[in-house]
N, C-alpha and C. Protein backbone atom coordinates (compact mmCIF):
# COMPACT_ATOMS: atom_id res chain seq x y z
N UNK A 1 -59.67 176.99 -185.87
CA UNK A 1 -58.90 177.81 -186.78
C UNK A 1 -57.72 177.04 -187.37
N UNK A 2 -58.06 175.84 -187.12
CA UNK A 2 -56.67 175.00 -187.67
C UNK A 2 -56.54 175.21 -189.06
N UNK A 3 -57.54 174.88 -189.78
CA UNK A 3 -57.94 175.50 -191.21
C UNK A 3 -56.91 176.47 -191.65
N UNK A 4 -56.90 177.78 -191.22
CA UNK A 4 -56.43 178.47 -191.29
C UNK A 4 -55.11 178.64 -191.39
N UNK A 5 -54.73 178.02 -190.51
CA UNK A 5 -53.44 177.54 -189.82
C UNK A 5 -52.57 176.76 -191.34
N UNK A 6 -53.65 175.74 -191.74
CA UNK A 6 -53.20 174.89 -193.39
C UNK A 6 -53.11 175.75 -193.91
N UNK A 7 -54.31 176.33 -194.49
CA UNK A 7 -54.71 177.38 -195.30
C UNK A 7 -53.29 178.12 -195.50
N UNK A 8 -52.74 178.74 -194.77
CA UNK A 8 -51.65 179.68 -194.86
C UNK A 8 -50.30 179.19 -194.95
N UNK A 9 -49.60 177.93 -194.81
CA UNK A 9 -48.71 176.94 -194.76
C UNK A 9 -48.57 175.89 -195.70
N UNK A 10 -49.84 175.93 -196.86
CA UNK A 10 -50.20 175.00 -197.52
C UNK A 10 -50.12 175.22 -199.09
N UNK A 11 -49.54 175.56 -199.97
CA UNK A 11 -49.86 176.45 -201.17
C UNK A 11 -51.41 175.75 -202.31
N UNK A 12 -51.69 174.57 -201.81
CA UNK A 12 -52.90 173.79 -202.36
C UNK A 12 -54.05 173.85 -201.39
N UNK A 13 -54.28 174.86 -200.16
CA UNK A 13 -54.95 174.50 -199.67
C UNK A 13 -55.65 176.88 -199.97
N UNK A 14 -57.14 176.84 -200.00
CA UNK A 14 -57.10 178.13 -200.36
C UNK A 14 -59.41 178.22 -200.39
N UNK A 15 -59.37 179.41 -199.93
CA UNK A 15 -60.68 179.38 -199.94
C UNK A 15 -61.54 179.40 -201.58
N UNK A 16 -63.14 178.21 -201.44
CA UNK A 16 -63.51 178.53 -200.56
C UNK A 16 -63.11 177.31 -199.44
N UNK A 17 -63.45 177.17 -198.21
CA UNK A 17 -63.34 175.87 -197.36
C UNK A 17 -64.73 175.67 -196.79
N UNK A 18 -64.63 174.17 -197.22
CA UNK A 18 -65.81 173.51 -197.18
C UNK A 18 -65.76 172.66 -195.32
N UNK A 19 -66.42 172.89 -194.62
CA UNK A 19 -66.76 172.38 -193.58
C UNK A 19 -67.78 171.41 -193.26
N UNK A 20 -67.41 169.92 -192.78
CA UNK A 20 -68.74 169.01 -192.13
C UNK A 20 -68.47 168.88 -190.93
N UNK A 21 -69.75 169.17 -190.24
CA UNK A 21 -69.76 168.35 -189.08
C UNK A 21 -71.02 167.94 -188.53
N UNK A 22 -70.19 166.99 -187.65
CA UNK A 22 -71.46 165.32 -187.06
C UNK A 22 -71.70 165.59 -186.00
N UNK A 23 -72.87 165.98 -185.94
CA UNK A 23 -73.17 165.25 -184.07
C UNK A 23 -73.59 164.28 -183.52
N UNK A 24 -72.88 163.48 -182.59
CA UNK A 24 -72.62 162.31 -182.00
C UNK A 24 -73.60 162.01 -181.49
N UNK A 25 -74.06 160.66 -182.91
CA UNK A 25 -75.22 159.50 -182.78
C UNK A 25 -76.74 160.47 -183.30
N UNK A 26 -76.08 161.39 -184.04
CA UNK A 26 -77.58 162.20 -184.72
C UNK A 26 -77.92 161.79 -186.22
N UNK A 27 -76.45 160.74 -186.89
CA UNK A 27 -77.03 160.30 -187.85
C UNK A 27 -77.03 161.70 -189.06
N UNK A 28 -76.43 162.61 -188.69
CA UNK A 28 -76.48 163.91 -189.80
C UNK A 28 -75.63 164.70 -189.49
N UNK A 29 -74.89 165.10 -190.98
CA UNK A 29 -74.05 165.62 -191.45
C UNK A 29 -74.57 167.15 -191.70
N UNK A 30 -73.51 168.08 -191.39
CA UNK A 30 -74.16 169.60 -191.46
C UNK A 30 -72.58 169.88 -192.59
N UNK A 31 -72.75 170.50 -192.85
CA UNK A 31 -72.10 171.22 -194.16
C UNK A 31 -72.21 172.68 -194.68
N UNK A 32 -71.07 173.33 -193.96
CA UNK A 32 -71.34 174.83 -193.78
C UNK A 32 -69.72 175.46 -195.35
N UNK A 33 -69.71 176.19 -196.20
CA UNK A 33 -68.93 176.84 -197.01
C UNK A 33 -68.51 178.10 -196.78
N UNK A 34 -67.24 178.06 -195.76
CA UNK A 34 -66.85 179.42 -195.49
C UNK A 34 -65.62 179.67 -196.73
N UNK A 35 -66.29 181.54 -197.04
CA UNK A 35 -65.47 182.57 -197.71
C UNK A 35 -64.51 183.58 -197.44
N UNK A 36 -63.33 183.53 -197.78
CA UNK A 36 -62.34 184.64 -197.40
C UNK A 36 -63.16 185.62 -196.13
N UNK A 37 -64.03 186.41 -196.62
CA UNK A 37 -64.90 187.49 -195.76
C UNK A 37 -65.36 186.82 -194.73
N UNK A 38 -65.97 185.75 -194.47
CA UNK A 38 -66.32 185.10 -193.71
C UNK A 38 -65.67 184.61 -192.51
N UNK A 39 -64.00 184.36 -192.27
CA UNK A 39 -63.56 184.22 -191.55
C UNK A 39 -62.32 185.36 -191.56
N UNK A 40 -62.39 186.40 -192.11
CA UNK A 40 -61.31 187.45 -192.29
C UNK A 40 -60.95 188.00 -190.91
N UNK A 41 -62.36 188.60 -189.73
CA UNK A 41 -61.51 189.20 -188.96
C UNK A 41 -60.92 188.11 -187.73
N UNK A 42 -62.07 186.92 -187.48
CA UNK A 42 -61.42 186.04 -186.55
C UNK A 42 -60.23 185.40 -187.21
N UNK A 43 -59.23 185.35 -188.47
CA UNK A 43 -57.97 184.61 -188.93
C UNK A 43 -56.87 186.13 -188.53
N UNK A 44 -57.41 187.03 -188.59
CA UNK A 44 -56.62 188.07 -188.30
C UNK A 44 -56.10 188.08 -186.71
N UNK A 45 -57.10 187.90 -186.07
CA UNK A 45 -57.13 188.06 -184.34
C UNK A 45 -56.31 186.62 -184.04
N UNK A 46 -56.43 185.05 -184.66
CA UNK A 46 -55.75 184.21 -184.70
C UNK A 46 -54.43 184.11 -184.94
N UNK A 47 -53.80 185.00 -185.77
CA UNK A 47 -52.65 185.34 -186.47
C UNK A 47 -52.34 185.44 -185.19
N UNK A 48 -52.58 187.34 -184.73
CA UNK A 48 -52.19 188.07 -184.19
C UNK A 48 -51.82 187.26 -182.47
N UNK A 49 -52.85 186.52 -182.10
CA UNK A 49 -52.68 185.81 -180.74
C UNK A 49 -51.55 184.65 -181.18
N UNK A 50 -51.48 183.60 -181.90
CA UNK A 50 -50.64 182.92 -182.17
C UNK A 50 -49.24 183.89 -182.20
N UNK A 51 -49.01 184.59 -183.15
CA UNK A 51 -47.85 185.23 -183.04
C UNK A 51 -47.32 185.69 -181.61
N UNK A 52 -47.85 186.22 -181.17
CA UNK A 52 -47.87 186.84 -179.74
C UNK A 52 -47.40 185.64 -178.57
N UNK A 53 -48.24 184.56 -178.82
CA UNK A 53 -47.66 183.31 -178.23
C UNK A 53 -46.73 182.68 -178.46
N UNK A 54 -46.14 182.83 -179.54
CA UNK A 54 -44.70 182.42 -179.72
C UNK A 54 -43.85 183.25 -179.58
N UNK A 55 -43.99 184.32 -179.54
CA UNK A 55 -42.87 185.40 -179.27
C UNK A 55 -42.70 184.93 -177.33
N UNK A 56 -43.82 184.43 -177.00
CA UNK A 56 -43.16 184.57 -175.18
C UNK A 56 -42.75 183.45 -174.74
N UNK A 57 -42.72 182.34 -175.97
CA UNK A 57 -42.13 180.99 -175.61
C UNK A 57 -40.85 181.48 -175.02
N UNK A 58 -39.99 180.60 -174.18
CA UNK A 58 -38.68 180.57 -173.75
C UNK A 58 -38.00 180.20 -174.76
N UNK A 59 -36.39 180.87 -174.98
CA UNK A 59 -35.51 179.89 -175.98
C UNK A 59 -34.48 179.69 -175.47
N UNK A 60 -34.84 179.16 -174.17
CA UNK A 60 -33.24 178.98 -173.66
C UNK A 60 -32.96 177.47 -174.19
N UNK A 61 -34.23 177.06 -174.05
CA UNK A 61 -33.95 175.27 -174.60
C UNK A 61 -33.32 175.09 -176.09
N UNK A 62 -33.20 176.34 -176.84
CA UNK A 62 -32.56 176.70 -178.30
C UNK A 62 -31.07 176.27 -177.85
N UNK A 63 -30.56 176.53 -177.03
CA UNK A 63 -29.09 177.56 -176.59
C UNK A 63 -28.35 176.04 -176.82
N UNK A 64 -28.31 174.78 -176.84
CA UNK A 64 -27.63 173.55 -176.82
C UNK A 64 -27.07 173.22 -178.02
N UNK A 65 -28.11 173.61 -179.35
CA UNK A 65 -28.49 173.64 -180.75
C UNK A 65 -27.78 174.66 -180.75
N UNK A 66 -27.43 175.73 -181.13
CA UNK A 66 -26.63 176.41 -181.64
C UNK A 66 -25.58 176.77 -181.18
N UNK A 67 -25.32 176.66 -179.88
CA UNK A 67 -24.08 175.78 -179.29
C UNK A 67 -23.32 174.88 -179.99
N UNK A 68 -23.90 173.85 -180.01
CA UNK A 68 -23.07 172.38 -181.48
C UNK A 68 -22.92 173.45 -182.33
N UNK A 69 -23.58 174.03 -183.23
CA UNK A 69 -23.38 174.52 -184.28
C UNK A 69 -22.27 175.51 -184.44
N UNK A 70 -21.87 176.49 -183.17
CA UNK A 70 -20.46 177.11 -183.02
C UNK A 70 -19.50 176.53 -183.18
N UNK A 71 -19.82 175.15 -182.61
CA UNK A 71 -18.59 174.05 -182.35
C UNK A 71 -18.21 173.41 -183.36
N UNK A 72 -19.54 173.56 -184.39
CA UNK A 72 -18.97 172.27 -185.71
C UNK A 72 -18.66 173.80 -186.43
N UNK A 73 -18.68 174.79 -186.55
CA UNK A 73 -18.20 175.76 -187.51
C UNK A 73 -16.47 176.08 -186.83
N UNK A 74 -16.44 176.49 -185.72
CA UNK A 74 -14.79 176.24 -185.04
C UNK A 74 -13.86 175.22 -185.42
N UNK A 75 -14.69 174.08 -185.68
CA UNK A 75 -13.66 173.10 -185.93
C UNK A 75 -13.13 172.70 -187.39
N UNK A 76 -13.67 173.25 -188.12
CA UNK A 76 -13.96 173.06 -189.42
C UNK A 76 -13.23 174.10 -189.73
N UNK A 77 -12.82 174.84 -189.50
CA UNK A 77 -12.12 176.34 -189.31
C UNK A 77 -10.08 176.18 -189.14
């Protein structure tokens, strides 16, 4: 679903998306053309799990970073 992932982050990147793939030492190329409809409800369920996974990241490792940033606005003050 990385595709997708461009697809939505990308403003030049947009269906349809053209897909190859090789299997190793078969000498042949497969070439599949997925359409909006075609990957609509698994990019939805992708969204939805990605989102979900970043919401439960930790942000305490944030707290240093905007820390400095109190400090350079205080002083400047």
């Amino acid at each position: 679903m990385s595709f997708d992932s461009t697809r939505v982050s990308a403003n030049d990147v947009d269906f349809p998306i053209d897909v190859a793939v090789y299997e190793k030492d078969s000498f042949h190329m497969h070439e599949h053309r997925f359409e909006k409809e075609d990957v609509e409800q698994i990019a939805h369920q992708w969204g939805a799990l990605l989102l979900s996974s970043v919401q439960r990241l930790p942000s305490d490792w944030m707290a240093p970073i905007f820390e400095s940033q109190k400090n350079l606005v205080s002083d400047r003050t």
